[in-house]
Structure formats: structure tokens, C-alpha cells
C-alpha atoms as a PDB file:
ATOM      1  CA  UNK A   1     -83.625  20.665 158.884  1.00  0.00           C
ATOM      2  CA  UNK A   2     -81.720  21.118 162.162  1.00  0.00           C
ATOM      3  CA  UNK A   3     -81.967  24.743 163.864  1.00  0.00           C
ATOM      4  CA  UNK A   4     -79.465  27.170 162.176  1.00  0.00           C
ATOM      5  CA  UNK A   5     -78.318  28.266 165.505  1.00  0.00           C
ATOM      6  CA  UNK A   6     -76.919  24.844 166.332  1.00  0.00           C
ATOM      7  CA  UNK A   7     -72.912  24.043 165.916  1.00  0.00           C
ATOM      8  CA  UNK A   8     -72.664  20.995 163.730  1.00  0.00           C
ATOM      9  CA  UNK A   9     -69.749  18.787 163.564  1.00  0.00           C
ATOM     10  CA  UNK A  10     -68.238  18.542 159.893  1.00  0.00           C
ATOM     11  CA  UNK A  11     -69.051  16.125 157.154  1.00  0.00           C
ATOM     12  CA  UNK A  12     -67.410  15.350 153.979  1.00  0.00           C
ATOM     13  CA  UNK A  13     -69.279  16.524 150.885  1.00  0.00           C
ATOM     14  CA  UNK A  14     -68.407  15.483 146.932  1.00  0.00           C
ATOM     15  CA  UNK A  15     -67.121  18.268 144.877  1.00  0.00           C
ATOM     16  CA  UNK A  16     -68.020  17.906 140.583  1.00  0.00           C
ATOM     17  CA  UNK A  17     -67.953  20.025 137.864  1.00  0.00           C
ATOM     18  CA  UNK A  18     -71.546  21.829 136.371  1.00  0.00           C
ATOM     19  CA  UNK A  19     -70.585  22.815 133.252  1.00  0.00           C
ATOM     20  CA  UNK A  20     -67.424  25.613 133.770  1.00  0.00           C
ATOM     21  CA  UNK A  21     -68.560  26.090 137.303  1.00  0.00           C
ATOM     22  CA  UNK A  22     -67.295  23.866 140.432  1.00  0.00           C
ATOM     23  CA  UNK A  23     -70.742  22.595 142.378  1.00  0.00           C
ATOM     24  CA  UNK A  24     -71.221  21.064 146.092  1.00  0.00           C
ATOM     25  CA  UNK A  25     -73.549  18.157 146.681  1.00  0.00           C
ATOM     26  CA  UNK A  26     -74.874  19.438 150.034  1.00  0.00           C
ATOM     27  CA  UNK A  27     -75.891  16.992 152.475  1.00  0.00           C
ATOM     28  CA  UNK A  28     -79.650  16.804 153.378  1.00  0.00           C
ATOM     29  CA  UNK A  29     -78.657  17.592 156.843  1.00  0.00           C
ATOM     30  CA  UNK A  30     -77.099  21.135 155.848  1.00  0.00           C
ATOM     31  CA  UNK A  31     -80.350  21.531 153.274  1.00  0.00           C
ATOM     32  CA  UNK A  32     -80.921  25.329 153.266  1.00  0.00           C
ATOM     33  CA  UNK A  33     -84.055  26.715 152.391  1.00  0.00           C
ATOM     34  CA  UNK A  34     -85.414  28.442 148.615  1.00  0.00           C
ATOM     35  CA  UNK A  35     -83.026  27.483 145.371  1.00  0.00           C
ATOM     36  CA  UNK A  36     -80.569  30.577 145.443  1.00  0.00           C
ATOM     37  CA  UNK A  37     -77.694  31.106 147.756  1.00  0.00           C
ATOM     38  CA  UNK A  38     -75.197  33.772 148.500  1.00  0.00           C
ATOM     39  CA  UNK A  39     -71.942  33.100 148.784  1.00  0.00           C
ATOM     40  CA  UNK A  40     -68.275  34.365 149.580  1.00  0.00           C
ATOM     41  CA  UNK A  41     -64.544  33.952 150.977  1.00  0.00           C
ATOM     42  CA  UNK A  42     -63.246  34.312 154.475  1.00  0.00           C
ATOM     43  CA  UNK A  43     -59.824  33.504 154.568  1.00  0.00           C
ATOM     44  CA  UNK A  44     -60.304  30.123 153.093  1.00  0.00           C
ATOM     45  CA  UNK A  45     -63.374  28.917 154.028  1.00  0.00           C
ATOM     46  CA  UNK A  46     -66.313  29.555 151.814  1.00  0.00           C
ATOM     47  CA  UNK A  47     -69.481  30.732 153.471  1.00  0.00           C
ATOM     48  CA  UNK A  48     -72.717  29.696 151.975  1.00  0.00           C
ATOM     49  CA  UNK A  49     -76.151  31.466 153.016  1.00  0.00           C
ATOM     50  CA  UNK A  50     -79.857  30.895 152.244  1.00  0.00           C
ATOM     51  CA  UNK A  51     -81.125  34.631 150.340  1.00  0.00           C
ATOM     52  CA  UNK A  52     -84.219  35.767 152.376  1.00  0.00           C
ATOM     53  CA  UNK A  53     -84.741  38.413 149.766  1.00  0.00           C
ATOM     54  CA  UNK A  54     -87.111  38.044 146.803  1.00  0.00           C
ATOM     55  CA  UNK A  55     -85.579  37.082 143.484  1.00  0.00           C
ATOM     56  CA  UNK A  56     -87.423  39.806 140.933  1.00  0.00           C
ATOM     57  CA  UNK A  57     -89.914  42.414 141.350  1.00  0.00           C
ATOM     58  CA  UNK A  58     -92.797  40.010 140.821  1.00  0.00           C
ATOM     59  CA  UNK A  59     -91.999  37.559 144.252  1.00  0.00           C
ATOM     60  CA  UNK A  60     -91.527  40.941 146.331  1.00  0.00           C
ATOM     61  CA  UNK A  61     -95.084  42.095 145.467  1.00  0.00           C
ATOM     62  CA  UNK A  62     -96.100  38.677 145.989  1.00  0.00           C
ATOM     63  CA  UNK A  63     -94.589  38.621 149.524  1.00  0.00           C
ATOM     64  CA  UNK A  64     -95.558  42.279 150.219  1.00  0.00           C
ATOM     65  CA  UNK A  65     -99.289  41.286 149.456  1.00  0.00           C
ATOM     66  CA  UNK A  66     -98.996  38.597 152.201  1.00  0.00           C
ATOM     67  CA  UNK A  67     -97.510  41.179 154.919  1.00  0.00           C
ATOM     68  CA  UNK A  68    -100.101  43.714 154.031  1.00  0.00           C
ATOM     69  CA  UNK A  69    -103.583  42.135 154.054  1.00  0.00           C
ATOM     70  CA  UNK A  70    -105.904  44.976 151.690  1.00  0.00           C
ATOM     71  CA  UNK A  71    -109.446  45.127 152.995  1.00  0.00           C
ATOM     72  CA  UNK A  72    -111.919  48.009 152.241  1.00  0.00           C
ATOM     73  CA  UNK A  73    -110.306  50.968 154.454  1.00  0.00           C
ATOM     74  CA  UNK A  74    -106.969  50.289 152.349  1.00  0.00           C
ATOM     75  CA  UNK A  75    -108.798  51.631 149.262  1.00  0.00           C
ATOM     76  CA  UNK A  76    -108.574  54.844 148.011  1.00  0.00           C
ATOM     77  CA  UNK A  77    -111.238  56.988 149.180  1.00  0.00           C
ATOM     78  CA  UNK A  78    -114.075  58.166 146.227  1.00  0.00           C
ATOM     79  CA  UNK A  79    -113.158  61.530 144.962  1.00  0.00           C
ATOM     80  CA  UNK A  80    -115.861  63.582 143.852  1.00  0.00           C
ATOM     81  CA  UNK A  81    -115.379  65.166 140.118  1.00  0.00           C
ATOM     82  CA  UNK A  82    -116.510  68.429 139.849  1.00  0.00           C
ATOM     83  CA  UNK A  83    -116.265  69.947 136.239  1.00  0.00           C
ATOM     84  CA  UNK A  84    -113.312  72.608 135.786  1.00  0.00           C
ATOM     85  CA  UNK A  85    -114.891  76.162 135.118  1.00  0.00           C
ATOM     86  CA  UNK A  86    -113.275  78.421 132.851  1.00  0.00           C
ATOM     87  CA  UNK A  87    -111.170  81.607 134.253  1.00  0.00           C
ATOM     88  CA  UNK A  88    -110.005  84.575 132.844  1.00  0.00           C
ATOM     89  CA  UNK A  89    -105.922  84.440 133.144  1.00  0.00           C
ATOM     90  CA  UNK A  90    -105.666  88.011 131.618  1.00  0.00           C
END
């Protein structure tokens, strides 16, 4: 995939129909990354972008376990549990 930062010169890409919605076939050199896109209107160009957020609650603890490495001193520390005594409210 070429560097996102790079202009590219336009290329032609086939329109068709997906059930009721209008699809692009996107040319391997504009591939974007993951399988979910956001998109909307300027003027009348449509702008297409890659989502770099996690689909569901599930994938964001996935990728938050991969930021945040848990070893030993990420535990919770041992609590001792001392027995309540009783007390005289009145």
C-alpha cells in the first residue's frame, strides 16, 4: 500500500449495486486497511477513511491489553481480612 501522505493521480473505479446500497470496487492501489470505513460529503466529492477505532467493546479490550502489558506489580495488592467486631450504635 503506498504511504497515505502521498498525492496520487486519479483512477477510474466501477460503481455496482450491493443489494439497495451503491458499492465501489476500490483499486488495490487505494486498499485501506481493517474492513470498516467512514465515510461522508464535501461538496461533491465523497471522502472515504480507514476507522482506527475498535469495532465493539470486545476488540478495544483486546487492543488495550496489547498497550498495557500486566505483569505482577499491576496486580492488586493482598488485603488482609480482619473479622468485623461488633459495636454498640446506641
Amino acid at each position: 500500500m503506498p504511504a497515505q501522505s502521498m498525492p496520487s493521480r486519479p483512477k477510474e473505479a466501477k460503481l455496482f449495486r450491493n443489494n439497495r446500497s451503491q458499492a465501489v470496487r476500490i483499486p488495490v492501489e487505494f486498499e485501506l486497511p481493517g474492513n470498516r470505513v467512514l465515510i461522508h460529503r464535501e461538496g461533491s466529492k465523497l471522502i472515504i477513511e480507514p476507522v482506527t477505532r475498535p469495532a465493539n467493546i470486545v476488540e478495544l479490550l483486546a487492543d488495550w491489553r496489547k498497550e498495557i502489558p500486566i505483569g505482577p506489580e499491576d496486580q492488586f495488592p493482598t488485603i488482609e481480612d480482619i473479622p468485623s467486631q461488633p459495636e454498640d450504635l446506641f
